[in-house]
C-alpha atoms as a PDB file:
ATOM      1  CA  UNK A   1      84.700 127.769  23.284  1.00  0.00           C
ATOM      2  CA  UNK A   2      84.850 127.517  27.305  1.00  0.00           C
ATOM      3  CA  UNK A   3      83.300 123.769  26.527  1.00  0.00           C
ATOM      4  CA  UNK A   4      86.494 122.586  24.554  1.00  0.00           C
ATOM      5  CA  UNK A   5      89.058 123.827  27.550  1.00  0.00           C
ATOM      6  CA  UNK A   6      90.588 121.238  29.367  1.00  0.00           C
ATOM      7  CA  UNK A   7      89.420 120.444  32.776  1.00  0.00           C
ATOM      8  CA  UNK A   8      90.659 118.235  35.589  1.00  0.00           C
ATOM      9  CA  UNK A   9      87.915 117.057  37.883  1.00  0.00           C
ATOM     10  CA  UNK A  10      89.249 115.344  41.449  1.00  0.00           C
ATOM     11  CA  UNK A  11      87.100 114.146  44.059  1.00  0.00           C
ATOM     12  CA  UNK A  12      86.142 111.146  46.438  1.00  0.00           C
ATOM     13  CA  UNK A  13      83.175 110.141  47.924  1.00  0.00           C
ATOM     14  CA  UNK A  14      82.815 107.852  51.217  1.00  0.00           C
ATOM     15  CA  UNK A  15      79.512 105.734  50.399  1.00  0.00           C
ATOM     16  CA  UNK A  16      79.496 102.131  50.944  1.00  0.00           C
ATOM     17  CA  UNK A  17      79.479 100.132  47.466  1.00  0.00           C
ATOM     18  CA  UNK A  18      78.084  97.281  47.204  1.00  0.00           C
ATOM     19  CA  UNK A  19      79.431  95.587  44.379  1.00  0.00           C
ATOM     20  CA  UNK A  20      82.764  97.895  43.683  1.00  0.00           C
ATOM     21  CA  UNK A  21      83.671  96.115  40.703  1.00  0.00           C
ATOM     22  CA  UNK A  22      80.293  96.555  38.960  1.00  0.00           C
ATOM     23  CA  UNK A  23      80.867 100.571  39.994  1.00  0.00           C
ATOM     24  CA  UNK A  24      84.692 100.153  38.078  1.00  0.00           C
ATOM     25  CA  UNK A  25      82.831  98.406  34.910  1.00  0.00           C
ATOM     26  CA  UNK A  26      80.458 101.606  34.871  1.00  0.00           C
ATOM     27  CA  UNK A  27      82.949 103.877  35.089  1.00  0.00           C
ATOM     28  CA  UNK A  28      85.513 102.364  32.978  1.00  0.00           C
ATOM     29  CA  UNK A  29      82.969 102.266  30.178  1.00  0.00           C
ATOM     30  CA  UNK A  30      81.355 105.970  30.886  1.00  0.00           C
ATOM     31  CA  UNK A  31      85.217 107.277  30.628  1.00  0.00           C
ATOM     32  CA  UNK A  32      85.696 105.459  27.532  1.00  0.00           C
ATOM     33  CA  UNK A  33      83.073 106.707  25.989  1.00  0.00           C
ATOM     34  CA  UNK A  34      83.605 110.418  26.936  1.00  0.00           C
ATOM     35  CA  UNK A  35      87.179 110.676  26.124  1.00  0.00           C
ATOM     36  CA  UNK A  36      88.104 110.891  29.852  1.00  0.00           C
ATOM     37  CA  UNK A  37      91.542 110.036  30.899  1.00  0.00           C
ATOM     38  CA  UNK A  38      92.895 109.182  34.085  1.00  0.00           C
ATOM     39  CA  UNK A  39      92.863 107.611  37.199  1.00  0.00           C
ATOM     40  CA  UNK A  40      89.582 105.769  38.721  1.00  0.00           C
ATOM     41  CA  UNK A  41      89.865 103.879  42.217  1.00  0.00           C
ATOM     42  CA  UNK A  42      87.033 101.554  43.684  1.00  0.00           C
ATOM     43  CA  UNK A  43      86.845 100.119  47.295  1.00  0.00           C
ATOM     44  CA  UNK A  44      83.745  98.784  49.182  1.00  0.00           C
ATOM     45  CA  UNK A  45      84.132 102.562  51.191  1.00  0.00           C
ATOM     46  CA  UNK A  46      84.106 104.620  48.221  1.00  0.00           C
ATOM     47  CA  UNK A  47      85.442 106.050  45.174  1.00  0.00           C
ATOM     48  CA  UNK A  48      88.533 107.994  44.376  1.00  0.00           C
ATOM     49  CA  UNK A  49      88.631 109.163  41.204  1.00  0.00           C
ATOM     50  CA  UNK A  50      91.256 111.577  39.398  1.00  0.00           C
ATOM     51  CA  UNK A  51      89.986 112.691  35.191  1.00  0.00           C
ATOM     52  CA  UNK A  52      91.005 114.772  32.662  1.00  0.00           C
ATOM     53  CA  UNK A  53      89.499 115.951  29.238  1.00  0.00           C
ATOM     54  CA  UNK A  54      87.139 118.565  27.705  1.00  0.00           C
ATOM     55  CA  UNK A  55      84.937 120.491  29.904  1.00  0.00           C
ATOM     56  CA  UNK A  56      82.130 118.932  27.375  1.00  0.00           C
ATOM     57  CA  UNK A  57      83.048 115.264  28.842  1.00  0.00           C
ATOM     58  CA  UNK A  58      83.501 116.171  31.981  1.00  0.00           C
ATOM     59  CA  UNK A  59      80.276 118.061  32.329  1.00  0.00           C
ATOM     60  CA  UNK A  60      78.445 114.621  30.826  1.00  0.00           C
ATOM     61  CA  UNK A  61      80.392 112.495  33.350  1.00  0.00           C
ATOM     62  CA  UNK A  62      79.227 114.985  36.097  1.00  0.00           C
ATOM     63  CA  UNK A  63      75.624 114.487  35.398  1.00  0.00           C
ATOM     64  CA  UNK A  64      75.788 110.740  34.824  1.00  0.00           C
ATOM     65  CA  UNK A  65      77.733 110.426  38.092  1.00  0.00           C
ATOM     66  CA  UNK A  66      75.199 112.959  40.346  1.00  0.00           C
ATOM     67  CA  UNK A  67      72.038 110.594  38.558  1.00  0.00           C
ATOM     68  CA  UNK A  68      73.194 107.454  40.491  1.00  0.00           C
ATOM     69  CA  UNK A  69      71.541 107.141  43.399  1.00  0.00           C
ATOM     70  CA  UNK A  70      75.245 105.810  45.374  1.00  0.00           C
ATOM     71  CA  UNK A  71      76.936 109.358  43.912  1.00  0.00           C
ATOM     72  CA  UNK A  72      74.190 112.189  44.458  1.00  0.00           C
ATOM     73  CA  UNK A  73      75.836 113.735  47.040  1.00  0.00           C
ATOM     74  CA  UNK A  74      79.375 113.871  45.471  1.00  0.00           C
ATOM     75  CA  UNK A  75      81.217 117.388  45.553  1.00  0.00           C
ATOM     76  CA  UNK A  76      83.813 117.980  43.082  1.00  0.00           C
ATOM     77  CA  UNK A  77      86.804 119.767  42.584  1.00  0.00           C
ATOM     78  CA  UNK A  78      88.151 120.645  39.419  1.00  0.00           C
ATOM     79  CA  UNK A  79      90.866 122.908  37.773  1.00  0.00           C
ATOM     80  CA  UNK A  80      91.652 124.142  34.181  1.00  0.00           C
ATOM     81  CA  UNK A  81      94.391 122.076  32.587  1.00  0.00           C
ATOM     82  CA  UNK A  82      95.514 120.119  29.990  1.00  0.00           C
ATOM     83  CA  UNK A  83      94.658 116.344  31.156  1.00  0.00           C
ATOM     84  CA  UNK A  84      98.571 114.896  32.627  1.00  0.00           C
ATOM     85  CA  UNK A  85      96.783 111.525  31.862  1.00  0.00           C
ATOM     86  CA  UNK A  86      98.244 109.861  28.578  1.00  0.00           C
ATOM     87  CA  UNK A  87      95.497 106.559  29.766  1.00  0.00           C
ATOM     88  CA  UNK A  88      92.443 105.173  32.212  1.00  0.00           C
ATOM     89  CA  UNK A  89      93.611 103.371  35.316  1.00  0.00           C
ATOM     90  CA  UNK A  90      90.825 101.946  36.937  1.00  0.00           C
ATOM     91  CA  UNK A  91      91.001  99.292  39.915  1.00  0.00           C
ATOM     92  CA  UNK A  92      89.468  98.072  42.797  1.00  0.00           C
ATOM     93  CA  UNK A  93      91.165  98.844  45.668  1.00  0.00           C
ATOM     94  CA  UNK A  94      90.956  98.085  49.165  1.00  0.00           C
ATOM     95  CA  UNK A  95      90.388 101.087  50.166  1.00  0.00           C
ATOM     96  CA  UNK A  96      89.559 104.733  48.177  1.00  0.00           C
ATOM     97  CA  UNK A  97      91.929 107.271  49.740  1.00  0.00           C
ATOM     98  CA  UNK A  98      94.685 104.976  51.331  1.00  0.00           C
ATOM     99  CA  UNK A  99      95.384 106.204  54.779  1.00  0.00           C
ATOM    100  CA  UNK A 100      95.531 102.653  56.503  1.00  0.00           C
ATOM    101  CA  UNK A 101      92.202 102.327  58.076  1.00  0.00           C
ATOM    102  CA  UNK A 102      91.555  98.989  59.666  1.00  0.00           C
ATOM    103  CA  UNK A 103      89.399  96.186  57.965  1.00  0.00           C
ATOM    104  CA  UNK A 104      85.399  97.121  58.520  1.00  0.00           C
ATOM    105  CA  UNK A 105      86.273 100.897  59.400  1.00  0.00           C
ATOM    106  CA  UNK A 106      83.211 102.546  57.117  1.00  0.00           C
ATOM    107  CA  UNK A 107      84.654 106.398  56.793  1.00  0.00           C
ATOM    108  CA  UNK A 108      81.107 107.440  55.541  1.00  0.00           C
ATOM    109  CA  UNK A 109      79.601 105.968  59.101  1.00  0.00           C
ATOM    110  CA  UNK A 110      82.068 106.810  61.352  1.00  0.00           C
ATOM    111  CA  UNK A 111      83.131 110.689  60.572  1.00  0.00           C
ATOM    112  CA  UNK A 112      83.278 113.158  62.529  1.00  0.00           C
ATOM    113  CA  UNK A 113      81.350 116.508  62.407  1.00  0.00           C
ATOM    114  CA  UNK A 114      81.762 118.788  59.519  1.00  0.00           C
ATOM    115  CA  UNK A 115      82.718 122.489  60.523  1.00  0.00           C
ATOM    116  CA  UNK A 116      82.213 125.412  57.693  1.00  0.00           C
ATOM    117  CA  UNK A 117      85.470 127.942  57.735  1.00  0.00           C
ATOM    118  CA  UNK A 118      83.104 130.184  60.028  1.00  0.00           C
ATOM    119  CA  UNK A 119      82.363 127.477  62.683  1.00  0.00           C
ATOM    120  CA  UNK A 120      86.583 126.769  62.800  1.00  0.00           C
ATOM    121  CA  UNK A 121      87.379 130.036  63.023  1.00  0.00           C
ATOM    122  CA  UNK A 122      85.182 130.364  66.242  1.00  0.00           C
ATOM    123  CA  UNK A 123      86.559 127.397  67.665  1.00  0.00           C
ATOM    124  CA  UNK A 124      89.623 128.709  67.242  1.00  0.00           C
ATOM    125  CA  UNK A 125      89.064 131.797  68.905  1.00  0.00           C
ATOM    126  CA  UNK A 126      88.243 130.255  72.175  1.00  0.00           C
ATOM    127  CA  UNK A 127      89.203 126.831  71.940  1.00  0.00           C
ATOM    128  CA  UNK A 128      88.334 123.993  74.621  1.00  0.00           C
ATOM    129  CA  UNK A 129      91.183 122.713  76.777  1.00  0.00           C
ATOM    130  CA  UNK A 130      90.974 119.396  75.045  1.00  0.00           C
ATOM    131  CA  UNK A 131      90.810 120.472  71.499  1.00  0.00           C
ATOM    132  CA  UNK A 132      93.059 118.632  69.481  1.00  0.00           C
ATOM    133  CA  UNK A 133      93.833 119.508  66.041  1.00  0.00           C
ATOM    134  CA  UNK A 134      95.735 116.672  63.683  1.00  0.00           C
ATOM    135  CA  UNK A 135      96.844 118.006  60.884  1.00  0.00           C
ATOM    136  CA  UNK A 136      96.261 115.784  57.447  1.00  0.00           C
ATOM    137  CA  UNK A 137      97.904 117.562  54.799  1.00  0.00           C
ATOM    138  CA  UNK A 138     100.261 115.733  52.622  1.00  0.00           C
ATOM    139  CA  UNK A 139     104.359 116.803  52.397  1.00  0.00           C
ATOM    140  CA  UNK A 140     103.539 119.647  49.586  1.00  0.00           C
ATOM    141  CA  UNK A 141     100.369 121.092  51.719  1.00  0.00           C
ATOM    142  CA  UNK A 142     102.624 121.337  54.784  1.00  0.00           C
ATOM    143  CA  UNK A 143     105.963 123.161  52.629  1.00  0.00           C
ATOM    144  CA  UNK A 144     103.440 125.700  50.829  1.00  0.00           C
ATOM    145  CA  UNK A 145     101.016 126.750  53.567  1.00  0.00           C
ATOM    146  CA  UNK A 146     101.387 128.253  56.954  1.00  0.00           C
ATOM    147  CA  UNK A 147      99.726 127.268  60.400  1.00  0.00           C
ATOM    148  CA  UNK A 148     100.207 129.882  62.883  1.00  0.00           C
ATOM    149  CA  UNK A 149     101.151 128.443  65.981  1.00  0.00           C
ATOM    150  CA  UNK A 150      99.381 130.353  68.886  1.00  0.00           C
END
């Protein structure tokens, strides 16, 4: 049944945590109990958090995460897969997704404007004489896929 196939769920969230090893407890424990294997990071900023298992566990964990009032918001990604994980790694971290921000940076505060495919697209087609575009994709992301230069 589709609720036995393995899934891999990825995602971080930028929300400022209190108390991140009271989050790490919680989710060391929820894993445990679902069968979830993987890899769970906890900073002050956030949450990074790499799983694996049946799409039964991770459809629990889902709903236990979205019902915390710190995780509502939190937009997943997830593939079909057998779980790569053979254990849990959990730790807090000093920061969730390390990119070397300075001490105090809060990523959640201090973003910048989200643009939907349309609104880049547009931006693109006429762009300002300041725009700027950094791109942020990691070694594989840059050897796979294609940026037209213009």
């Amino acid at each position: 049944s589709t609720m036995d196939e393995g899934v891999i769920l990825l995602f971080y969230n930028y929300v400022e945590i209190p108390d991140p090893k009271e989050v790490l407890e919680w989710q060391k424990q929820l894993c445990t109990e679902l069968g979830l294997k993987g890899k769970i990071r906890v900073a002050k900023e956030g949450i990074n958090i790499t799983l694996g298992g049946k799409r039964s566990s991770t459809e629990k964990y889902k709903a236990e995460l979205l019902a915390h009032p710190l995780f509502k918001d939190t937009v997943f990604k997830e593939s079909l897969g057998e779980n790569a994980f053979n254990e849990l790694t959990a730790r807090v971290v000093p920061e969730a997704c390390p990119i070397g921000l300075p001490e105090g940076v809060a990523p959640a505060q201090e973003c910048s404007q989200h643009l939907t495919p349309e609104q880049v697209h547009q931006l693109l087609s006429s762009p300002p004489e300041d725009l700027v575009i950094l791109d942020t994709r990691n070694y594989y992301g840059k050897e796979t896929e294609k940026i037209e230069e213009r």
